[in-house]
PDB file of N, CA and C in Angstrom:
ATOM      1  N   UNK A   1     101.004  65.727 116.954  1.00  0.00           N
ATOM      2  CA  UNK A   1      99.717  66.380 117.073  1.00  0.00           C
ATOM      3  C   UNK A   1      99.312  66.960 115.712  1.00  0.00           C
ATOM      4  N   UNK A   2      97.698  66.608 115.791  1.00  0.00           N
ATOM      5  CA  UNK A   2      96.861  67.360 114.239  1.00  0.00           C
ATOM      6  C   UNK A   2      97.854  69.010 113.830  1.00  0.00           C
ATOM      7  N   UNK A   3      97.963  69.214 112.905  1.00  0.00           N
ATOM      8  CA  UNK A   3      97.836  71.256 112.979  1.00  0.00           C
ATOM      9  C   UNK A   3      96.527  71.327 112.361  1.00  0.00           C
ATOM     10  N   UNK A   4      96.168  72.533 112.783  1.00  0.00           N
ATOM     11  CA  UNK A   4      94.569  72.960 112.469  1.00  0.00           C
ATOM     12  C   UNK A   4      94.836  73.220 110.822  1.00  0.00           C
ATOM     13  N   UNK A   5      96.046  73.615 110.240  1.00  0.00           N
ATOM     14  CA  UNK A   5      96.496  74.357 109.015  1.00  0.00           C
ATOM     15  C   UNK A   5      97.240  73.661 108.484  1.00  0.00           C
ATOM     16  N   UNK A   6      97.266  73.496 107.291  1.00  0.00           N
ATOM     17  CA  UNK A   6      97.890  73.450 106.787  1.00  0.00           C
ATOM     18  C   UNK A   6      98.527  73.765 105.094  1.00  0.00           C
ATOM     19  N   UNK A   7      99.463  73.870 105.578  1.00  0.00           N
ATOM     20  CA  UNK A   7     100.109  75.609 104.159  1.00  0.00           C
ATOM     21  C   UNK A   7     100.708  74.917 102.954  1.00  0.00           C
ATOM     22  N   UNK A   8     100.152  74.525 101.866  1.00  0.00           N
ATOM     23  CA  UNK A   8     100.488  73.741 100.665  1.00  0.00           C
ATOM     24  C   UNK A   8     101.626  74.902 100.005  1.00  0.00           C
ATOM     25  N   UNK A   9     102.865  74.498  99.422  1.00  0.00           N
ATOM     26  CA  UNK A   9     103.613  75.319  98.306  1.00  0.00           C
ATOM     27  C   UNK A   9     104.029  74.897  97.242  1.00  0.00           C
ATOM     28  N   UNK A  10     103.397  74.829  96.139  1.00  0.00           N
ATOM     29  CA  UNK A  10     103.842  73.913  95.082  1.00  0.00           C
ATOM     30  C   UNK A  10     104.790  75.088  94.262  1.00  0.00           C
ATOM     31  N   UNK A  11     106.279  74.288  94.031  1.00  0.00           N
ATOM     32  CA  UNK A  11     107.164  74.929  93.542  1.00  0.00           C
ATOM     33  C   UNK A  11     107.756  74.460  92.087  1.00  0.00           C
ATOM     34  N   UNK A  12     108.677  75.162  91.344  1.00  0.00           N
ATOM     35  CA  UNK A  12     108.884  74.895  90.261  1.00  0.00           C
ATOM     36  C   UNK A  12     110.169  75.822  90.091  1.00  0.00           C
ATOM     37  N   UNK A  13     111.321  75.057  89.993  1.00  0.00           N
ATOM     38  CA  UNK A  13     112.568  76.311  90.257  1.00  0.00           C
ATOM     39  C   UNK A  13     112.526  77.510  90.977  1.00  0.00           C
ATOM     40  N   UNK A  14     112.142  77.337  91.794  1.00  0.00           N
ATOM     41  CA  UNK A  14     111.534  78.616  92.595  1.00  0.00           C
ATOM     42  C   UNK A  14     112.879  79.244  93.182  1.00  0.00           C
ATOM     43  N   UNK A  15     114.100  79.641  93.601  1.00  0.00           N
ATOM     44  CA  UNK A  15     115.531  79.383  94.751  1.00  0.00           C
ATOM     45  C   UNK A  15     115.255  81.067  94.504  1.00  0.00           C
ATOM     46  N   UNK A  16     114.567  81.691  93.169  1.00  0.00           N
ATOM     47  CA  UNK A  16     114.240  83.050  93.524  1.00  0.00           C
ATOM     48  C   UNK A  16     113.233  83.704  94.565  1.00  0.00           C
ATOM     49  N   UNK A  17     112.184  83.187  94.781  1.00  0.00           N
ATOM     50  CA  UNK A  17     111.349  83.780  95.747  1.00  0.00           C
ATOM     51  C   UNK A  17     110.922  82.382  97.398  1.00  0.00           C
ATOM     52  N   UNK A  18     110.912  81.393  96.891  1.00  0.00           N
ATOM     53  CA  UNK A  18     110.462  80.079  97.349  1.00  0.00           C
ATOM     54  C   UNK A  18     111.115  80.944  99.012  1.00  0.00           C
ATOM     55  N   UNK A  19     112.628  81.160  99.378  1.00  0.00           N
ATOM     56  CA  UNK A  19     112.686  81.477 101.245  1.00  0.00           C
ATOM     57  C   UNK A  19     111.769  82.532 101.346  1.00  0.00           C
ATOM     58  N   UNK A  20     111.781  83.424 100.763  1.00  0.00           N
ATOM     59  CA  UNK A  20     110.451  84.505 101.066  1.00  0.00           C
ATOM     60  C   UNK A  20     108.948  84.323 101.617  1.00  0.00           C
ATOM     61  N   UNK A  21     108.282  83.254 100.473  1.00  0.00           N
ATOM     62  CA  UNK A  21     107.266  82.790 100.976  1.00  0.00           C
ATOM     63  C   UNK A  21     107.522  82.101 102.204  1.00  0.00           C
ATOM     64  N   UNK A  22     108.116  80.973 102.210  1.00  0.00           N
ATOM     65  CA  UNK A  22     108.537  80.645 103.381  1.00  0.00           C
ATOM     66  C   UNK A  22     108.676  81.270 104.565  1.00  0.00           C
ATOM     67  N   UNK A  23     108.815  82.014 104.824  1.00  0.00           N
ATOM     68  CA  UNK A  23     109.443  82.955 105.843  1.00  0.00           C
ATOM     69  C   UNK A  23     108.265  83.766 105.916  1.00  0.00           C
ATOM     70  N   UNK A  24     107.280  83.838 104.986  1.00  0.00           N
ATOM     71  CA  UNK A  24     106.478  84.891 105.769  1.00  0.00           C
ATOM     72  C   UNK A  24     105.100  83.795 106.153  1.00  0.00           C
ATOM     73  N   UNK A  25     105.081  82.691 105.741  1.00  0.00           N
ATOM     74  CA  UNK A  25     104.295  81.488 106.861  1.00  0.00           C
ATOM     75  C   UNK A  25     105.279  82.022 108.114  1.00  0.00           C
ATOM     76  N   UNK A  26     106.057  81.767 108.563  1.00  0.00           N
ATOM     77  CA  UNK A  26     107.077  81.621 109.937  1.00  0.00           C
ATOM     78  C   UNK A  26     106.400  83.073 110.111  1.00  0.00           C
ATOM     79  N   UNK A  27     106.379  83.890 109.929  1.00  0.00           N
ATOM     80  CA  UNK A  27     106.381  85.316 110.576  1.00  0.00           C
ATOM     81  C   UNK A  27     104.245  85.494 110.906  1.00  0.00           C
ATOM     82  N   UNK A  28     104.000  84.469 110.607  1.00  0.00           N
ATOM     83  CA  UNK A  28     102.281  84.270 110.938  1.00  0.00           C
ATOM     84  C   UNK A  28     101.839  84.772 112.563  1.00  0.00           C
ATOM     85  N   UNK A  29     100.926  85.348 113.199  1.00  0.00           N
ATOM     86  CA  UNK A  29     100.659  85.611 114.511  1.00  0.00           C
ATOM     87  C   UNK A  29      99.799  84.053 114.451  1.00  0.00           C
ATOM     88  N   UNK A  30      99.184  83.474 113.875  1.00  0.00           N
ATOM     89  CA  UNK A  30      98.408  82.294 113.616  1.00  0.00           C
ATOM     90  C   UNK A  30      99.894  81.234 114.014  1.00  0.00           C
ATOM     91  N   UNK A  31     100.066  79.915 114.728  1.00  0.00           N
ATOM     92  CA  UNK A  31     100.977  79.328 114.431  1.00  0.00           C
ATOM     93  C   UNK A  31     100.561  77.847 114.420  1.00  0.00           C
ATOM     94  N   UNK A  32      99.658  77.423 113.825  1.00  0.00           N
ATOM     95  CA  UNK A  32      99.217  75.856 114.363  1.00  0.00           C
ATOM     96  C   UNK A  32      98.894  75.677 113.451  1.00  0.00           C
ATOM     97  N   UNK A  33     100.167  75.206 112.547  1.00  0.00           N
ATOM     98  CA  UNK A  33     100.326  75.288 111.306  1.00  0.00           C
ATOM     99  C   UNK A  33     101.463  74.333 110.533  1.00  0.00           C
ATOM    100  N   UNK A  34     101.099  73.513 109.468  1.00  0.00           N
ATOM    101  CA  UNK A  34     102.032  72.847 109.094  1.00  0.00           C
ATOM    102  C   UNK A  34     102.558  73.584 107.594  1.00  0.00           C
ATOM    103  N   UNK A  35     103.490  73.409 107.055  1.00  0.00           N
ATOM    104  CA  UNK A  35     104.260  73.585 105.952  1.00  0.00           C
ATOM    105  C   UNK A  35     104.899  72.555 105.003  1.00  0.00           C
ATOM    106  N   UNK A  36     104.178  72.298 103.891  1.00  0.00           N
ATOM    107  CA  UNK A  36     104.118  71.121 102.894  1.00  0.00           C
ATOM    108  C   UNK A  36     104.728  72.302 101.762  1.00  0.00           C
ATOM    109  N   UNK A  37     106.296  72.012 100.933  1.00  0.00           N
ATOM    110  CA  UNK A  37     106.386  72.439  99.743  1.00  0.00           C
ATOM    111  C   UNK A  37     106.888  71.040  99.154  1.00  0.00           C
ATOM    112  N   UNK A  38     106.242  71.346  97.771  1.00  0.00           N
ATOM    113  CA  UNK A  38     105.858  69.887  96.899  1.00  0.00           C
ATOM    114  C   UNK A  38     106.775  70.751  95.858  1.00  0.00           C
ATOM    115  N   UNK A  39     107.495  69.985  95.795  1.00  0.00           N
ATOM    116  CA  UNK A  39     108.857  70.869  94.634  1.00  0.00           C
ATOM    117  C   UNK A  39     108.432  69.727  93.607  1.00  0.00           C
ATOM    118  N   UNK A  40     108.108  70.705  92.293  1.00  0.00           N
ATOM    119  CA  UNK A  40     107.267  69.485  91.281  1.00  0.00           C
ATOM    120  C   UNK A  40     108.778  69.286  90.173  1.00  0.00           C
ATOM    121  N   UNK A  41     109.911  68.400  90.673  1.00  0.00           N
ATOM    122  CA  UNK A  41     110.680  68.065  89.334  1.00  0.00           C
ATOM    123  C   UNK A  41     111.399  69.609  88.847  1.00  0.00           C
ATOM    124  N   UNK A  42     112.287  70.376  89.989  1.00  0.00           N
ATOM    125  CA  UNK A  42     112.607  71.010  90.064  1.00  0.00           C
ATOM    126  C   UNK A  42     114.189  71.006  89.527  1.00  0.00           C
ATOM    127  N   UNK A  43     114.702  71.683  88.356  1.00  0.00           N
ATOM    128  CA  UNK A  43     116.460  71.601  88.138  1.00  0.00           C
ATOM    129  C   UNK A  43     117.035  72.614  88.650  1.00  0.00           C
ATOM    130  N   UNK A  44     116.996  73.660  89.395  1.00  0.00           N
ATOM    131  CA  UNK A  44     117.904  74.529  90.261  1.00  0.00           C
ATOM    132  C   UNK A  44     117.998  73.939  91.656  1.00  0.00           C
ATOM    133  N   UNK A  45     118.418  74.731  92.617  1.00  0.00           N
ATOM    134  CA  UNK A  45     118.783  74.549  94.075  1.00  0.00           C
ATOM    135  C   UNK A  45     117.538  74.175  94.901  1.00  0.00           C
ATOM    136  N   UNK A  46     116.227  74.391  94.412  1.00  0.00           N
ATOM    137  CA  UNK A  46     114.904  74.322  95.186  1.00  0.00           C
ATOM    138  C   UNK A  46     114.966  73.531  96.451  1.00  0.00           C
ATOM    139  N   UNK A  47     115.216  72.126  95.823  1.00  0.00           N
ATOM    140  CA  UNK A  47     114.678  71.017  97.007  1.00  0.00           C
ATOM    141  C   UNK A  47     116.285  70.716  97.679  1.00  0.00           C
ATOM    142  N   UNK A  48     116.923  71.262  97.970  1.00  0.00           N
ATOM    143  CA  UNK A  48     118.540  71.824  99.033  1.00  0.00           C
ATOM    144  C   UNK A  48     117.806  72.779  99.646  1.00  0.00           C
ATOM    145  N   UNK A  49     117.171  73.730  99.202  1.00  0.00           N
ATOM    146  CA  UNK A  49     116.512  75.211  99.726  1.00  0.00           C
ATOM    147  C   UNK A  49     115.231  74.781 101.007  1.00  0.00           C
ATOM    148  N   UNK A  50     114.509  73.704 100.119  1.00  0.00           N
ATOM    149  CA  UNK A  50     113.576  72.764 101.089  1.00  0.00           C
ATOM    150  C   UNK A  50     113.996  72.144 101.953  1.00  0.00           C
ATOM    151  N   UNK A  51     114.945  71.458 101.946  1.00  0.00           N
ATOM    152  CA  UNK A  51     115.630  70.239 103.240  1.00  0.00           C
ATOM    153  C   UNK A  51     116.446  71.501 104.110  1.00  0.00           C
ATOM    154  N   UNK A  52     116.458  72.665 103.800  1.00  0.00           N
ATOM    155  CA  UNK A  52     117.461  73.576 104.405  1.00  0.00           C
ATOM    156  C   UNK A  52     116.920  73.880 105.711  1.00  0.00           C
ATOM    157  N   UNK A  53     115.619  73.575 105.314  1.00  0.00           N
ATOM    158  CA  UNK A  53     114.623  74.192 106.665  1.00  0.00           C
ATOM    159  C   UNK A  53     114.693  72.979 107.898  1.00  0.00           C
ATOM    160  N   UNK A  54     114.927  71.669 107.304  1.00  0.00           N
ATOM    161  CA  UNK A  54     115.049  70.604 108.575  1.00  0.00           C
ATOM    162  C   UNK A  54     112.919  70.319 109.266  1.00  0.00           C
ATOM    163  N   UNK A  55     113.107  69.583 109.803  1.00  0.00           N
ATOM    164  CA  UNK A  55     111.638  69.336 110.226  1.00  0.00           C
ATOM    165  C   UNK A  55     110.881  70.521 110.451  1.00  0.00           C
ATOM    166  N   UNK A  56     111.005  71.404 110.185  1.00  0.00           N
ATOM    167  CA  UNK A  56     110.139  72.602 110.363  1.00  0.00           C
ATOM    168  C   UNK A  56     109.251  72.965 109.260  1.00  0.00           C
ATOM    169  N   UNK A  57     110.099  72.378 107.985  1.00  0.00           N
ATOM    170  CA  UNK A  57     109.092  72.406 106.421  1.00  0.00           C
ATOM    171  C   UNK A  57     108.802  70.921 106.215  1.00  0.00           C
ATOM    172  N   UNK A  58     108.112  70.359 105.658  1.00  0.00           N
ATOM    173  CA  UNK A  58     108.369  69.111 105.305  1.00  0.00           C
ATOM    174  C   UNK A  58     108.032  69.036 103.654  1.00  0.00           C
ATOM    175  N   UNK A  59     108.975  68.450 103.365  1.00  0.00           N
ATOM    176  CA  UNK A  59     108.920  68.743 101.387  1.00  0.00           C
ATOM    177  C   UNK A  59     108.743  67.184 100.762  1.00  0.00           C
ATOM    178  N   UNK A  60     108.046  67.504  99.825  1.00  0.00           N
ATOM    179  CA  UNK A  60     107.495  66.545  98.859  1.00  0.00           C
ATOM    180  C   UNK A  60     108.388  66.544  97.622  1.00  0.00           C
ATOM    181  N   UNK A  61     109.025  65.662  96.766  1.00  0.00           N
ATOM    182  CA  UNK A  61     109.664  65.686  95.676  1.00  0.00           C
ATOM    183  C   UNK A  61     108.836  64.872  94.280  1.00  0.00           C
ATOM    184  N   UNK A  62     108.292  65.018  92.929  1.00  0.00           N
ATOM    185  CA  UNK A  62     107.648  64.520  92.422  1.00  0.00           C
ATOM    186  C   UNK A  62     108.289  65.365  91.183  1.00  0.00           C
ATOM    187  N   UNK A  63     107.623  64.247  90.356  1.00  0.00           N
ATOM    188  CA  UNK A  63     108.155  64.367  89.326  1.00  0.00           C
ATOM    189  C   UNK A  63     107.347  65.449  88.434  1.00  0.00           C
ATOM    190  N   UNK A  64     108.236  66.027  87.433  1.00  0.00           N
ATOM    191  CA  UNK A  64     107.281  67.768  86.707  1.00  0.00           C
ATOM    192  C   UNK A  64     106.198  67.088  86.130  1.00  0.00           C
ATOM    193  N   UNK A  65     105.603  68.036  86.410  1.00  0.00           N
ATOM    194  CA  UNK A  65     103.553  67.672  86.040  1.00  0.00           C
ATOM    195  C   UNK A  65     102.900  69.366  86.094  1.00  0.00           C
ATOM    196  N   UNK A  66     103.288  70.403  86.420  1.00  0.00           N
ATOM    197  CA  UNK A  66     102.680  71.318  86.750  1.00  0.00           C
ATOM    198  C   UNK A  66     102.202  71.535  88.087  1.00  0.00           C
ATOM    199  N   UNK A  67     101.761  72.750  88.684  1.00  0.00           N
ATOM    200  CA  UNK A  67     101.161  73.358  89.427  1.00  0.00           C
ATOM    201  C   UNK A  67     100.387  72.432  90.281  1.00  0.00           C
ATOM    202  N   UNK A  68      99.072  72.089  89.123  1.00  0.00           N
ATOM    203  CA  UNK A  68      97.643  71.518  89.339  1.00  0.00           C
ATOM    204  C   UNK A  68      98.309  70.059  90.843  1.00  0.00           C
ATOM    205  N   UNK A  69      99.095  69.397  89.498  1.00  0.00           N
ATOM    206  CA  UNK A  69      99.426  68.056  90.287  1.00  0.00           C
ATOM    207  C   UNK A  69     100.343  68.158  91.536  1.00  0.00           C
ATOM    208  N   UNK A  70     101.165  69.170  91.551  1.00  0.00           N
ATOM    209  CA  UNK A  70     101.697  69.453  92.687  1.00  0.00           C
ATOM    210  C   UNK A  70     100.888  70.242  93.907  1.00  0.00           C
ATOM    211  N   UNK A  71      99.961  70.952  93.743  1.00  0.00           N
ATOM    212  CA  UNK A  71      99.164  71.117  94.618  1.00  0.00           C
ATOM    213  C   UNK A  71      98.490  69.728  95.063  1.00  0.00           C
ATOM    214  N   UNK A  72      98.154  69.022  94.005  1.00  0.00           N
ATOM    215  CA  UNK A  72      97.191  68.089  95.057  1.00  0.00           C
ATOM    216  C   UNK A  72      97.491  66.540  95.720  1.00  0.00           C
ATOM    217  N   UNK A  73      99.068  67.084  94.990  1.00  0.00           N
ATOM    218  CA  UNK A  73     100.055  65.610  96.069  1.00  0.00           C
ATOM    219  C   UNK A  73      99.901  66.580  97.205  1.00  0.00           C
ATOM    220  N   UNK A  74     100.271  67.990  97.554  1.00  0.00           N
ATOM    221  CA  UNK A  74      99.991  68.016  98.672  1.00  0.00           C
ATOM    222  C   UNK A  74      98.844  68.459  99.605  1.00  0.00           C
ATOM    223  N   UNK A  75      97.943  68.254  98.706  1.00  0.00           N
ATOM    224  CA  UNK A  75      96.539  68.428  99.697  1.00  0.00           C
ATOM    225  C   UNK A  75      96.504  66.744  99.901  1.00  0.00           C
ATOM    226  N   UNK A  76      96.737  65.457  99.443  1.00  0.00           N
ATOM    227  CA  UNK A  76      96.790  64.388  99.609  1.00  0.00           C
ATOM    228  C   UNK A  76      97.560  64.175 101.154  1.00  0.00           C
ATOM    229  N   UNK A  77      98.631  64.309 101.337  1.00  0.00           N
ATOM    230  CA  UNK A  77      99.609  64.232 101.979  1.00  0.00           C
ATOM    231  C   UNK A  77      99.339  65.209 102.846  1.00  0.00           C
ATOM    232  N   UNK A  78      98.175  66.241 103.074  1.00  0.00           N
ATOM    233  CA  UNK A  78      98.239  67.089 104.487  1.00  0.00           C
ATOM    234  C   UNK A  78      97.934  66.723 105.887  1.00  0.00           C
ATOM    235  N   UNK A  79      97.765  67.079 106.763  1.00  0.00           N
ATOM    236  CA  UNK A  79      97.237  66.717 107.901  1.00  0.00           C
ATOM    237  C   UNK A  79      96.473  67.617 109.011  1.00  0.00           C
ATOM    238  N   UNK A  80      96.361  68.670 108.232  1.00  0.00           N
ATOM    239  CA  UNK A  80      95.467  69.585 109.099  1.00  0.00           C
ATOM    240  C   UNK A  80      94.156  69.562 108.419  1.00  0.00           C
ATOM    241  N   UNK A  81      93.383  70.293 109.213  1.00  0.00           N
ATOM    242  CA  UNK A  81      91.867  70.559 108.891  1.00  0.00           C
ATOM    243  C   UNK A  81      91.768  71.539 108.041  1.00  0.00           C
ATOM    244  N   UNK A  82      91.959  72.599 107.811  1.00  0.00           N
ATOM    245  CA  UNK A  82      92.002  73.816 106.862  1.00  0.00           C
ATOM    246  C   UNK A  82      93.250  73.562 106.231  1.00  0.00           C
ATOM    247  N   UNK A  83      93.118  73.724 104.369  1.00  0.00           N
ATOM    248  CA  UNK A  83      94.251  73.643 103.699  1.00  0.00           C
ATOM    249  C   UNK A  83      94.443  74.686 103.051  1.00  0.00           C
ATOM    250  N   UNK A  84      95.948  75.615 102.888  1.00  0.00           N
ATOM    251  CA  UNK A  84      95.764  77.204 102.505  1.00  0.00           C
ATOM    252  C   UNK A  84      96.852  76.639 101.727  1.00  0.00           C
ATOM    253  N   UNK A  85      96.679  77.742 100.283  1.00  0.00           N
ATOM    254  CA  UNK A  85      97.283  77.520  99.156  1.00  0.00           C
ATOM    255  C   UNK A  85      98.588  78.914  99.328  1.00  0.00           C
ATOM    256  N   UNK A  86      99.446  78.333  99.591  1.00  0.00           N
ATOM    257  CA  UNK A  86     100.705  79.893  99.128  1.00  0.00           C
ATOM    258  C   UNK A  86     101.600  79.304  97.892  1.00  0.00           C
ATOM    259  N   UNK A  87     101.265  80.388  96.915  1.00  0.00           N
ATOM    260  CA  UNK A  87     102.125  80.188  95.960  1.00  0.00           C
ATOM    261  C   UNK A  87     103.705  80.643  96.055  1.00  0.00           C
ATOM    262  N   UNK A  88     104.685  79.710  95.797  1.00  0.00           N
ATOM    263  CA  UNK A  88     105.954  80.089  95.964  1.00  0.00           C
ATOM    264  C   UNK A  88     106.206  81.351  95.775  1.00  0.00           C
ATOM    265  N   UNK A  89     105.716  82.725  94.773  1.00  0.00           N
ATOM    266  CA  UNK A  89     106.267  83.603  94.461  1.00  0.00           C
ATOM    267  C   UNK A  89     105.551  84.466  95.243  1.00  0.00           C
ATOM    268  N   UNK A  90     104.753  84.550  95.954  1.00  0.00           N
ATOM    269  CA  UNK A  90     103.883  85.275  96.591  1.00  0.00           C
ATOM    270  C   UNK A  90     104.169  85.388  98.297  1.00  0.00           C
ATOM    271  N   UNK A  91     103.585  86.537  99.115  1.00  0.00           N
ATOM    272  CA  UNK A  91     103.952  86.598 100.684  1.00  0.00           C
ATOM    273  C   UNK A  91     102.522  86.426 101.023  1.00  0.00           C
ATOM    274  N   UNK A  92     102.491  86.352 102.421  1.00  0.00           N
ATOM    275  CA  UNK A  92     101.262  86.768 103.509  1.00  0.00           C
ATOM    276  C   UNK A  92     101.692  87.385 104.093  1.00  0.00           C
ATOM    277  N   UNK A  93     100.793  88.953 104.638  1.00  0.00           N
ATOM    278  CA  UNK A  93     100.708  89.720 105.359  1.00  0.00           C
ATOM    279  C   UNK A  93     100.292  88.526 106.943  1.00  0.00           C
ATOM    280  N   UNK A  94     100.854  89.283 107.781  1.00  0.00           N
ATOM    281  CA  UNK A  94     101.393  88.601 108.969  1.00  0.00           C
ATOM    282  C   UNK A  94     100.013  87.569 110.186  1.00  0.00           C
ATOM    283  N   UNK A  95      98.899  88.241 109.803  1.00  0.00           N
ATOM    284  CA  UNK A  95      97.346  88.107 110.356  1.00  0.00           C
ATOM    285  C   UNK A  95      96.642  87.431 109.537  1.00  0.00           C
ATOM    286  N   UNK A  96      97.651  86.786 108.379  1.00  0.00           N
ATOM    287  CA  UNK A  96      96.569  86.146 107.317  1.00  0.00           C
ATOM    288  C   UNK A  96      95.979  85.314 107.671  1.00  0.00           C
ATOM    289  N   UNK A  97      96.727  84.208 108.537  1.00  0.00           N
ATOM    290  CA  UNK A  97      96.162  82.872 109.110  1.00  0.00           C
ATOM    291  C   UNK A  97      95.417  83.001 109.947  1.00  0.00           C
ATOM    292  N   UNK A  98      95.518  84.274 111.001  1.00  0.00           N
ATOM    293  CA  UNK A  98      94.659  83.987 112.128  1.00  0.00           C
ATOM    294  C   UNK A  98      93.121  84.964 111.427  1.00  0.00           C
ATOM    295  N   UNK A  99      93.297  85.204 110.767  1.00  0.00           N
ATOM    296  CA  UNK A  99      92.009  86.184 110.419  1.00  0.00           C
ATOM    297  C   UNK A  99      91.261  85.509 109.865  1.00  0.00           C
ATOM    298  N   UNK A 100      91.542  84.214 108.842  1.00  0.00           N
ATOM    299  CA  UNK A 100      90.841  83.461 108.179  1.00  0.00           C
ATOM    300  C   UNK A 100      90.591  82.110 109.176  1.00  0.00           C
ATOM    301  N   UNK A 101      91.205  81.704 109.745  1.00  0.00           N
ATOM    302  CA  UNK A 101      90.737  80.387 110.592  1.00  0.00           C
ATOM    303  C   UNK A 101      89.212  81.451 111.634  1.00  0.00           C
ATOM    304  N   UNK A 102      90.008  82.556 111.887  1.00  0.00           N
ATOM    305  CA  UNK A 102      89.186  83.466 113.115  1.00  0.00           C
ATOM    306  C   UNK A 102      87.917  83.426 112.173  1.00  0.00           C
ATOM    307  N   UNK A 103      87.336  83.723 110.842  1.00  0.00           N
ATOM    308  CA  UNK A 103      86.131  83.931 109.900  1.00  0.00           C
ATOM    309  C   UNK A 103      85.417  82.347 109.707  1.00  0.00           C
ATOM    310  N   UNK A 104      86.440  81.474 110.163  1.00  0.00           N
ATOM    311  CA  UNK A 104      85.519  79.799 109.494  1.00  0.00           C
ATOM    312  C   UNK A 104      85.136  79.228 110.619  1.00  0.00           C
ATOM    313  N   UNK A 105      85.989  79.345 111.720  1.00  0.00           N
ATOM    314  CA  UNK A 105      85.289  78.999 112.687  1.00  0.00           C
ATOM    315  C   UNK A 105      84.460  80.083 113.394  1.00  0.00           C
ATOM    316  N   UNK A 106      84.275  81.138 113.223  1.00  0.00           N
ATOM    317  CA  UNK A 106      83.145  81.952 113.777  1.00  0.00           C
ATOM    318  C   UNK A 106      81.939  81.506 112.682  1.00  0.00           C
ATOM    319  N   UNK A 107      81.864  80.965 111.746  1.00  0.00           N
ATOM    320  CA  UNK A 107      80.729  81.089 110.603  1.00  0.00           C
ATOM    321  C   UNK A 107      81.268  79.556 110.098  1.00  0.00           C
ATOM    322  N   UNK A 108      80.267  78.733 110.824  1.00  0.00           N
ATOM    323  CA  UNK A 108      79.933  77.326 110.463  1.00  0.00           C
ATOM    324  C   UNK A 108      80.033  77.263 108.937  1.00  0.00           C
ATOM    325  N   UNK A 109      79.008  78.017 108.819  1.00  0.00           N
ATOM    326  CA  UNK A 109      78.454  77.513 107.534  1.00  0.00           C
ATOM    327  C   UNK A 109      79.038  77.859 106.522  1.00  0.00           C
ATOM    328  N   UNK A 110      80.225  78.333 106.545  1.00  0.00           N
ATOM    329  CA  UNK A 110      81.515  78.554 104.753  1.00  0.00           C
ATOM    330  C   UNK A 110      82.537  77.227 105.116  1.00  0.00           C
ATOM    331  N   UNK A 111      82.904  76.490 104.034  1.00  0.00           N
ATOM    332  CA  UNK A 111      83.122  75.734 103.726  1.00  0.00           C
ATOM    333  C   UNK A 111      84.555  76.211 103.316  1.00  0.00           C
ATOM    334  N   UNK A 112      84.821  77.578 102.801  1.00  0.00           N
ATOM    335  CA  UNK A 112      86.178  78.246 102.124  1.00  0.00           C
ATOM    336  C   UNK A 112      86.247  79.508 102.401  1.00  0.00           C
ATOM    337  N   UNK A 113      87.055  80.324 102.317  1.00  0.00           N
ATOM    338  CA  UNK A 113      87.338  81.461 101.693  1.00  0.00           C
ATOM    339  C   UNK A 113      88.254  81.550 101.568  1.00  0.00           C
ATOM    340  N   UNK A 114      88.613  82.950 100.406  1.00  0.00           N
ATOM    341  CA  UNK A 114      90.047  83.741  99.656  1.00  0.00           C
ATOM    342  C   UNK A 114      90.205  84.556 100.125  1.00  0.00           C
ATOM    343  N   UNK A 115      91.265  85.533  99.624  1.00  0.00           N
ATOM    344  CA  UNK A 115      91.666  86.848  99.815  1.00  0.00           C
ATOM    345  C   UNK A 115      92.373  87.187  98.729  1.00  0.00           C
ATOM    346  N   UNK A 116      92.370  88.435  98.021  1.00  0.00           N
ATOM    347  CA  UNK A 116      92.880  88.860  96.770  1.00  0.00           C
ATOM    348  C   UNK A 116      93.961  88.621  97.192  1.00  0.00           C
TER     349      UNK A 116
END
């Protein structure tokens, strides 16, 4: 089945923060939601850290290019309707997902929004 979401993580040696982010997608009240981390040509533990999760993450491996290109192998490769950007080093507060799907589909007419 579609997910309405889906949660791009483009990583880069990340084995310092990368389960964190992770884990606070999982801790979402929102759950119809997929999880794409695109480990861009990573030399620490990253993509062991990625397969650790088993079908619950699904990880992309590519070769180093930066950020840019690893984000958009996995906006290529998504499958939901809304695509949300979490950067490996960063969390979501727990209502992030449902507050923002709750703002796009109440209001046709935005195409996007952020949050600091």
């Amino acid at each position: 089945m579609k997910p309405l979401v889906s949660v791009v993580i483009p990583v880069y040696n990340g084995t310092n923060f990368l389960k964190e982010a992770i884990e606070s997608v999982f801790a979402q009240t929102f759950t119809d939601y997929e999880i794409l981390v695109v480990d861009d040509g990573s030399t620490d533990g990253t993509w062991d850290l990625i397969q650790s999760y088993g079908p619950r993450v699904r990880g992309l491996h590519k070769e180093n290019g930066g950020v840019a290109s690893a984000l958009n192998l996995g906006i290529r490769e998504m499958r939901g309707t809304y695509f949300a950007w979490l950067s490996h080093d960063d969390l979501w507060l727990p209502e992030k997902l449902a507050r923002q799907v709750e703002l796009l589909k109440s209001n046709p007419q935005f195409r996007a929004c952020y949050t600091d």
